[in-house]
PDB file of N, CA and C in Angstrom:
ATOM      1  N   UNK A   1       0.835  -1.184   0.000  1.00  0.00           N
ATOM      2  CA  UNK A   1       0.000   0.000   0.000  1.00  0.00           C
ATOM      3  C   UNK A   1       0.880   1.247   0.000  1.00  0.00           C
ATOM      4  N   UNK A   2       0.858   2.171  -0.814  1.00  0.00           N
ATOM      5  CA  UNK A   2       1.314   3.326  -0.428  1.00  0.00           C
ATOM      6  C   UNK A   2       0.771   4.360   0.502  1.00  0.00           C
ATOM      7  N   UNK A   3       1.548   5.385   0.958  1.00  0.00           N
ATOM      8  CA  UNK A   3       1.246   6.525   1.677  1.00  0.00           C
ATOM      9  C   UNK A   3       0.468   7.545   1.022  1.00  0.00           C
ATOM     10  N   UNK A   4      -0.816   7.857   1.535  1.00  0.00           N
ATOM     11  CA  UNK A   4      -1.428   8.772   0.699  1.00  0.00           C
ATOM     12  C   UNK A   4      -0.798  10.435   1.758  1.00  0.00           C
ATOM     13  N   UNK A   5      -0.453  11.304   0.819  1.00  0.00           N
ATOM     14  CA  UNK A   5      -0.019  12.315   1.016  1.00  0.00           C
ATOM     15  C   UNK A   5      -1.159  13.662   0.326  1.00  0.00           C
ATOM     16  N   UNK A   6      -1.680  14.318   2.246  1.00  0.00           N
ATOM     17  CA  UNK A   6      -2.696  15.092   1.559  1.00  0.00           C
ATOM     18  C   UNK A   6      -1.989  16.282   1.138  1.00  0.00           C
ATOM     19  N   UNK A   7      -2.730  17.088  -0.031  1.00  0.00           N
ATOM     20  CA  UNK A   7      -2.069  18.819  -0.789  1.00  0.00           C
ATOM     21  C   UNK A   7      -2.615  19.623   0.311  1.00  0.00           C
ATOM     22  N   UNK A   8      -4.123  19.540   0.835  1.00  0.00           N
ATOM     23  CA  UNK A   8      -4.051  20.188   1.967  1.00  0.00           C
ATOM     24  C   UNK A   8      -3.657  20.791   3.094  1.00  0.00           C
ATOM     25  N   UNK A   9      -3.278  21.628   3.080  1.00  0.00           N
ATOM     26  CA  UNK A   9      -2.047  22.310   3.852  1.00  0.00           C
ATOM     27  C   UNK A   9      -2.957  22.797   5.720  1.00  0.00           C
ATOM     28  N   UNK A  10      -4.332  22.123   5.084  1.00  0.00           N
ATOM     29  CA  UNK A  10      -5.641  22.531   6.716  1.00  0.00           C
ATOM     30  C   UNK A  10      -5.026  21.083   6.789  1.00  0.00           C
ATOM     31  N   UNK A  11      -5.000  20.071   6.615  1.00  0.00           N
ATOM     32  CA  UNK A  11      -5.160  18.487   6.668  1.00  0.00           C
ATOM     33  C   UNK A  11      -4.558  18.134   7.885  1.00  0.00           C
ATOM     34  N   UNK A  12      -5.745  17.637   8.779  1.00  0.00           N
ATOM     35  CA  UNK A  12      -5.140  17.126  10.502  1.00  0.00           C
ATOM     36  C   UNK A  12      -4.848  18.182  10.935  1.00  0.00           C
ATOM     37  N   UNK A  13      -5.415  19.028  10.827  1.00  0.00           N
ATOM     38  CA  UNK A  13      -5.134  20.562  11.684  1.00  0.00           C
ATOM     39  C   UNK A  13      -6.532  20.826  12.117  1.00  0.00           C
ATOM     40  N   UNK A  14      -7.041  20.939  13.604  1.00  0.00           N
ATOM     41  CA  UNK A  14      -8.283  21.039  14.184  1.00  0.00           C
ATOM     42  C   UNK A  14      -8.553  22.868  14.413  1.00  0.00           C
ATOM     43  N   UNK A  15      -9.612  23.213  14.562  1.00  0.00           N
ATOM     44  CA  UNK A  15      -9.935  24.505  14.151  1.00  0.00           C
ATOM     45  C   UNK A  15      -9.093  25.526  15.227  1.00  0.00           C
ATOM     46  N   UNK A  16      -9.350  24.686  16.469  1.00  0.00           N
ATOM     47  CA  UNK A  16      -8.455  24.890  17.901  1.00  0.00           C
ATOM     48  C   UNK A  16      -7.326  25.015  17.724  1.00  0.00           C
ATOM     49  N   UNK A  17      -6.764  24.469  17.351  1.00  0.00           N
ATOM     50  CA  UNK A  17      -5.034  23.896  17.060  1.00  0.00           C
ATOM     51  C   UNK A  17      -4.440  25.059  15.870  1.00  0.00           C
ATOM     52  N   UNK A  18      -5.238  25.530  14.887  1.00  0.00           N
ATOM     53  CA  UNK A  18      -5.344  26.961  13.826  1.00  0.00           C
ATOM     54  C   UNK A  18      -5.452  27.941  14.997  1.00  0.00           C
ATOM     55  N   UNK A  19      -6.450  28.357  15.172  1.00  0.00           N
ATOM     56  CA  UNK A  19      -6.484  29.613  16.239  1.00  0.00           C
ATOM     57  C   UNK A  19      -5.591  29.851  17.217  1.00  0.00           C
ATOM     58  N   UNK A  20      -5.314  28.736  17.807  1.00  0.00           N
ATOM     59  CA  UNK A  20      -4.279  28.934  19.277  1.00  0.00           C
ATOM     60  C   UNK A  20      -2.990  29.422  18.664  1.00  0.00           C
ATOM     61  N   UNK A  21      -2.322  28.767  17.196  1.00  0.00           N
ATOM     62  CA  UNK A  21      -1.061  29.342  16.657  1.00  0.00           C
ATOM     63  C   UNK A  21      -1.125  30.182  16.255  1.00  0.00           C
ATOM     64  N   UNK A  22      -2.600  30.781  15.699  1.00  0.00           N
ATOM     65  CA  UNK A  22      -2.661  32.412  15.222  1.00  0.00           C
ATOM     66  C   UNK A  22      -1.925  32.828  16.606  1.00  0.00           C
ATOM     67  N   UNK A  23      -2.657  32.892  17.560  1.00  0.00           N
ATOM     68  CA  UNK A  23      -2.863  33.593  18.502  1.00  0.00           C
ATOM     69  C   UNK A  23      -1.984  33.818  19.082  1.00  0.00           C
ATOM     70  N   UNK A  24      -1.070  32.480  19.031  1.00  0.00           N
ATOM     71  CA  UNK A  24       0.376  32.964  19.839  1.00  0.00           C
ATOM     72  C   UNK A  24       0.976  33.454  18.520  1.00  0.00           C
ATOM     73  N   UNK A  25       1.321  33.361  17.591  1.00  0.00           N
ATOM     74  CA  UNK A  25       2.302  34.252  16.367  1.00  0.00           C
ATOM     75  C   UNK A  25       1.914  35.778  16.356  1.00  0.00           C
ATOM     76  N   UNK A  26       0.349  36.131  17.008  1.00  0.00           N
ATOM     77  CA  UNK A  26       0.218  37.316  16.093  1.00  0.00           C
ATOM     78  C   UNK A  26      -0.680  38.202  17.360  1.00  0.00           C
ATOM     79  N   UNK A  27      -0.980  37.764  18.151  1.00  0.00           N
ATOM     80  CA  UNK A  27      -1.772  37.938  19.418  1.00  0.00           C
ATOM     81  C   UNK A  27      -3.239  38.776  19.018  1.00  0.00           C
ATOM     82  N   UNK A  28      -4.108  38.730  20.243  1.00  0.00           N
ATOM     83  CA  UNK A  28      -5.494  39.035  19.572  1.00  0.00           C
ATOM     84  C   UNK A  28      -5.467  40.515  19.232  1.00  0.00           C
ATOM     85  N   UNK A  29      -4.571  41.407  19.421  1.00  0.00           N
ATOM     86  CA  UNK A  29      -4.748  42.539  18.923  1.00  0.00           C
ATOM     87  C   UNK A  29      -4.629  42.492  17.311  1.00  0.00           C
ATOM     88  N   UNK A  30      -3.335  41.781  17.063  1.00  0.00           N
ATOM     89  CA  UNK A  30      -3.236  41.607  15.393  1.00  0.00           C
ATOM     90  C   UNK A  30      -3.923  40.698  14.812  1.00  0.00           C
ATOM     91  N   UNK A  31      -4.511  39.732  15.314  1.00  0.00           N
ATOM     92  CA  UNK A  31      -5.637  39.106  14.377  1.00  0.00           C
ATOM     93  C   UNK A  31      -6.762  39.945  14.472  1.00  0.00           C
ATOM     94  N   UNK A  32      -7.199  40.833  15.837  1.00  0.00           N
ATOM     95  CA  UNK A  32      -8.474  41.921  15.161  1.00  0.00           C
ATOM     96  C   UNK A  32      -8.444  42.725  13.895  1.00  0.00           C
ATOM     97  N   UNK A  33      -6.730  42.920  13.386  1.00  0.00           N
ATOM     98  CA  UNK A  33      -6.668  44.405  13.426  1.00  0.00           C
ATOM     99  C   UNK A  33      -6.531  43.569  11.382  1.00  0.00           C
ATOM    100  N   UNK A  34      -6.099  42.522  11.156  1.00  0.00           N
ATOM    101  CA  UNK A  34      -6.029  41.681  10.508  1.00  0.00           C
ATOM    102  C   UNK A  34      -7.306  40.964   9.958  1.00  0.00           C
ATOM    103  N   UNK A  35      -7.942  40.796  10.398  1.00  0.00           N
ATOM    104  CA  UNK A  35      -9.609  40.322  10.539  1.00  0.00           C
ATOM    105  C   UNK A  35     -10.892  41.065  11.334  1.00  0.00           C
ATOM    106  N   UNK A  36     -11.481  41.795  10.640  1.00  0.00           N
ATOM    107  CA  UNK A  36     -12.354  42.321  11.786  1.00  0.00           C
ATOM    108  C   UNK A  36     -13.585  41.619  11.848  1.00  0.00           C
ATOM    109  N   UNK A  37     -13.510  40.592  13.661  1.00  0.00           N
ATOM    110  CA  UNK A  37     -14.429  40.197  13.500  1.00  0.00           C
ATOM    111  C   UNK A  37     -14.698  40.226  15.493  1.00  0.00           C
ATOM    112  N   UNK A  38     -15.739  40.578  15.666  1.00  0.00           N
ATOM    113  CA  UNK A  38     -15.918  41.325  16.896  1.00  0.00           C
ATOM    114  C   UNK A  38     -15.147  40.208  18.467  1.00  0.00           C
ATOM    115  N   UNK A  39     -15.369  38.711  17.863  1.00  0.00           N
ATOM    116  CA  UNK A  39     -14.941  37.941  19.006  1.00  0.00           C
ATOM    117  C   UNK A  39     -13.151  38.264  18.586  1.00  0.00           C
ATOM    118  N   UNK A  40     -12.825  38.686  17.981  1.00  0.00           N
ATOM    119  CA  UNK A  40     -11.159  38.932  18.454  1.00  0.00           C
ATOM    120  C   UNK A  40     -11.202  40.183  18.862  1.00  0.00           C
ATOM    121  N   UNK A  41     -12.446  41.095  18.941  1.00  0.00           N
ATOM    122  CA  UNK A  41     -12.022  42.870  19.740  1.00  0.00           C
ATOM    123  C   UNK A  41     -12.540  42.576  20.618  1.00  0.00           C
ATOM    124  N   UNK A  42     -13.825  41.817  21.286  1.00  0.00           N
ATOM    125  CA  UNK A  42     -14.598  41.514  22.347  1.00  0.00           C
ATOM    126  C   UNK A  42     -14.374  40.553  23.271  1.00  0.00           C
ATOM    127  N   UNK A  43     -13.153  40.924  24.278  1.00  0.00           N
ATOM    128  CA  UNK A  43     -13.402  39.837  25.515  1.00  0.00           C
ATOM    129  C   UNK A  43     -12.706  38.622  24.672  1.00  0.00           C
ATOM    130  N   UNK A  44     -11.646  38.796  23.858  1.00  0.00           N
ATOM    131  CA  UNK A  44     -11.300  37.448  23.140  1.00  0.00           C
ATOM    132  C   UNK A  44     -11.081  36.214  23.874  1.00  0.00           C
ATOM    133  N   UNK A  45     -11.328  35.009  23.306  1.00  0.00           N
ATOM    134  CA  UNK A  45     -11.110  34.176  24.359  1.00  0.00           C
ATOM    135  C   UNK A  45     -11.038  32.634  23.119  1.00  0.00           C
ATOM    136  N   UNK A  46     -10.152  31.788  22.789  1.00  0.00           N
ATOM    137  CA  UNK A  46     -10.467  30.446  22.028  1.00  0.00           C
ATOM    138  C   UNK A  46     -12.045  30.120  22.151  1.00  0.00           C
ATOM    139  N   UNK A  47     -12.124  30.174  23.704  1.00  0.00           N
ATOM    140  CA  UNK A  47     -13.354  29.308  23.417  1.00  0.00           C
ATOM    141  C   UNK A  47     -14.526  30.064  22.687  1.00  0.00           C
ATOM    142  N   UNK A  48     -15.110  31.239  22.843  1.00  0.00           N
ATOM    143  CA  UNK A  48     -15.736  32.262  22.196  1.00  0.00           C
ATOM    144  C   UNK A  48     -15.512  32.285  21.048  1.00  0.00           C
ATOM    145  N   UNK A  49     -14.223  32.630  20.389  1.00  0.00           N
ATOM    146  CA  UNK A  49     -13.761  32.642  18.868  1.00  0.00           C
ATOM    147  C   UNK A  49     -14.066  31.311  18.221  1.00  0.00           C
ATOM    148  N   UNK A  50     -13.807  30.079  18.711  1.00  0.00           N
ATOM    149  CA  UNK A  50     -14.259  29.086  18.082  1.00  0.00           C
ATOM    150  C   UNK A  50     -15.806  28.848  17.956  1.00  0.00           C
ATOM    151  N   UNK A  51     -16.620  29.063  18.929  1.00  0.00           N
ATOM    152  CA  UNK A  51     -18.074  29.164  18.396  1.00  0.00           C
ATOM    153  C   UNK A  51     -18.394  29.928  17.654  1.00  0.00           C
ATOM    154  N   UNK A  52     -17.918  31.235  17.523  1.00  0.00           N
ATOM    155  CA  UNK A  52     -18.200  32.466  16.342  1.00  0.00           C
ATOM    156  C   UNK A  52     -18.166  31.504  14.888  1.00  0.00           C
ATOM    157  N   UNK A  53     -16.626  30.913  14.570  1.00  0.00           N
ATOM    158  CA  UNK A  53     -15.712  30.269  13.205  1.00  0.00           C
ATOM    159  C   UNK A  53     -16.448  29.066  13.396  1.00  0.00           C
ATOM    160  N   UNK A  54     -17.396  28.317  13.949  1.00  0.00           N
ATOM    161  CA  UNK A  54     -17.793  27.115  13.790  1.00  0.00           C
ATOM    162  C   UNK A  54     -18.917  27.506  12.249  1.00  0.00           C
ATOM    163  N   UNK A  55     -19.648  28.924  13.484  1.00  0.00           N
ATOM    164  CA  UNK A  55     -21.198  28.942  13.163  1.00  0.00           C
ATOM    165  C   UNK A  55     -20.938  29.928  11.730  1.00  0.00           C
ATOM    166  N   UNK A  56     -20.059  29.940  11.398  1.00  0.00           N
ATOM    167  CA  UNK A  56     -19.927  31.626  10.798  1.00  0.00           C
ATOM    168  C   UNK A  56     -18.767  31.103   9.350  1.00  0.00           C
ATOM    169  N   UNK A  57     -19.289  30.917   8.201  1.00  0.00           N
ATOM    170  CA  UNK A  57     -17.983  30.132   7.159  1.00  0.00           C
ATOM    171  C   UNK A  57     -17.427  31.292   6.771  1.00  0.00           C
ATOM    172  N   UNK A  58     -17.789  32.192   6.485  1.00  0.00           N
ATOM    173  CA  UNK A  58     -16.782  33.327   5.427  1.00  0.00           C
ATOM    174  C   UNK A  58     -15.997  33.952   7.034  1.00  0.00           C
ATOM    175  N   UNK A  59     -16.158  33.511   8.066  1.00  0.00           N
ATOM    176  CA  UNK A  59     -15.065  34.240   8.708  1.00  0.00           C
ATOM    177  C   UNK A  59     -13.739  33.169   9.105  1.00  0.00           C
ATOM    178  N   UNK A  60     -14.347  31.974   9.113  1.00  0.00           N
ATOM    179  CA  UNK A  60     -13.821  30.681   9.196  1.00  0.00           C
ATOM    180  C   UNK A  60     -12.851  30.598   8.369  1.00  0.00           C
ATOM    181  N   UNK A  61     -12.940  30.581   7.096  1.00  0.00           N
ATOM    182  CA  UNK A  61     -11.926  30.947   5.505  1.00  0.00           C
ATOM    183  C   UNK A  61     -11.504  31.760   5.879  1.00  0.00           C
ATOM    184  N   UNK A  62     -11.775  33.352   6.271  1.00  0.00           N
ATOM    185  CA  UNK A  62     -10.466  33.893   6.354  1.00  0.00           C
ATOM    186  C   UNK A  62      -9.526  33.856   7.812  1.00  0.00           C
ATOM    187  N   UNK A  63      -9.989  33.408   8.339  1.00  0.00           N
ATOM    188  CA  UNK A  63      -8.918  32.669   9.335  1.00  0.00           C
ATOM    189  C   UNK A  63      -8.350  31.458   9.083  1.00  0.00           C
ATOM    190  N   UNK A  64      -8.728  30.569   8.355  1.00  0.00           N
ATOM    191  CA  UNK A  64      -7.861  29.716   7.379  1.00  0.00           C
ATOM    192  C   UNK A  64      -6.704  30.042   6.565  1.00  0.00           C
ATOM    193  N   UNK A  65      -7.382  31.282   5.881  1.00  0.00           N
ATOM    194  CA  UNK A  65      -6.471  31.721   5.054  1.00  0.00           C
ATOM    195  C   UNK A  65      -5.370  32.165   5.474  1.00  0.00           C
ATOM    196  N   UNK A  66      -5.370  33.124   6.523  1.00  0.00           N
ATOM    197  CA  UNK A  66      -4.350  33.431   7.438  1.00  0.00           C
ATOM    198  C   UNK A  66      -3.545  32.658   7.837  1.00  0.00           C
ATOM    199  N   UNK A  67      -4.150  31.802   8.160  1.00  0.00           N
ATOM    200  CA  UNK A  67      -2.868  30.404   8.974  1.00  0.00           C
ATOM    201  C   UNK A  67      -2.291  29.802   7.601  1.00  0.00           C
ATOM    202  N   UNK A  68      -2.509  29.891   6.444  1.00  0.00           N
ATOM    203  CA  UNK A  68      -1.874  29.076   5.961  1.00  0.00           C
ATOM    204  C   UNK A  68      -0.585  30.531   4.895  1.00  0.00           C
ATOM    205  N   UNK A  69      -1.256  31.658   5.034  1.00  0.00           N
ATOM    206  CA  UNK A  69      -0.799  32.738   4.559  1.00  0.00           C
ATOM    207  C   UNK A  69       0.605  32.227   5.573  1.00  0.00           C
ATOM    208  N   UNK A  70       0.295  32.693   7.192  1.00  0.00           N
ATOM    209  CA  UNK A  70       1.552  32.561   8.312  1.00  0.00           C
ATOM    210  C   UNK A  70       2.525  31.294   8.198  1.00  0.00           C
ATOM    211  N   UNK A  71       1.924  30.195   7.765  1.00  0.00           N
ATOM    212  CA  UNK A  71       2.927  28.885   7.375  1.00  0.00           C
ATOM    213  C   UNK A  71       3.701  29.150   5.986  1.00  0.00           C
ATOM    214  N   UNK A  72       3.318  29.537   5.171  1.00  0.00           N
ATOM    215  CA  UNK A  72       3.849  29.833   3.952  1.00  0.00           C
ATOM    216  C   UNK A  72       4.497  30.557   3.858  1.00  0.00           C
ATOM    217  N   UNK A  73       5.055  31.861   4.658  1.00  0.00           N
ATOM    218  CA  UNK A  73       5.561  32.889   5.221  1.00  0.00           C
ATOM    219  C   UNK A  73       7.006  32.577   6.108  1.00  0.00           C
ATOM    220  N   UNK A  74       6.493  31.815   6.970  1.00  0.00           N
ATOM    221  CA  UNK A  74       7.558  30.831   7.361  1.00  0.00           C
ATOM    222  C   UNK A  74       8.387  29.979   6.702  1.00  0.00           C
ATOM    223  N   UNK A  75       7.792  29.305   6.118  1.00  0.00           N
ATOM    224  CA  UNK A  75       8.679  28.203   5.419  1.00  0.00           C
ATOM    225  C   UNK A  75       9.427  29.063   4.106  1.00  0.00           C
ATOM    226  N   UNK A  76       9.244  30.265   3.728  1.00  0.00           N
ATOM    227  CA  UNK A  76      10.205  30.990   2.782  1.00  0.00           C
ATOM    228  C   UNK A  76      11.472  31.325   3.701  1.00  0.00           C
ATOM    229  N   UNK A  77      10.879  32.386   5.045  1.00  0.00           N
ATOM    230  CA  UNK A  77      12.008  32.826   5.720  1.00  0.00           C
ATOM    231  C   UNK A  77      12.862  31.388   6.130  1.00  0.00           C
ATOM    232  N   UNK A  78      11.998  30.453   6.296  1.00  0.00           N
ATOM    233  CA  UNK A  78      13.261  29.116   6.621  1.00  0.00           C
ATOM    234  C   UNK A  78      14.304  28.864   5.610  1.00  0.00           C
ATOM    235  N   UNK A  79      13.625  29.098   4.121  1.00  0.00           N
ATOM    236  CA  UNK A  79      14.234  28.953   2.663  1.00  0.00           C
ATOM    237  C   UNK A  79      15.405  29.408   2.282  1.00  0.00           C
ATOM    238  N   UNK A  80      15.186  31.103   3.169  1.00  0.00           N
ATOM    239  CA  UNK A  80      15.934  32.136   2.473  1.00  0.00           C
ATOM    240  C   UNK A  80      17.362  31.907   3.694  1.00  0.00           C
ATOM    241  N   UNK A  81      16.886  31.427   4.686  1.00  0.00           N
ATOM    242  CA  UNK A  81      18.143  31.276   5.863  1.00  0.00           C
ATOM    243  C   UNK A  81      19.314  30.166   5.463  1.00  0.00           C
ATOM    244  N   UNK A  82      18.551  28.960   4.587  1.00  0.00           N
ATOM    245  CA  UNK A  82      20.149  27.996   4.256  1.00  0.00           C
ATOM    246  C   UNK A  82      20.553  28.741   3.232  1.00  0.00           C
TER     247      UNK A  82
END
């Protein structure tokens, strides 16, 4: 059998596990200021923000987008360092 290898760059990444690394890379001031969406200006909190991005898809995508914007971002500056 071979290894199936997903292109998905979300793949095995839980919605929790996205937000918490926003959050520490960029803290809730810069994901408000980055996304305006009231649970990152209001009392931010994972657990709050994740019920907002459950119930809510176009804010969900662009907090997707972000995390994979911030990984892709990374892995150049890793590129450009060897």
């Amino acid at each position: 059998m071979s290894d199936h290898v997903s292109k998905d760059p979300l793949h095995g990444i839980t919605l929790e596990q996205l937000l918490t690394k926003l959050v520490e890379h960029y803290g809730w001031e810069e994901l408000a200021y980055r996304i305006r969406i009231n649970c990152f200006t209001s009392s931010p909190s994972i657990k709050s923000s994740l019920k907002f991005l459950r119930r809510t898809p176009w804010a969900r995508t662009k907090v997707e987008e972000l995390y994979i914007h911030m990984n892709e971002t990374a892995a150049l500056e890793e590129k450009s360092r060897k």
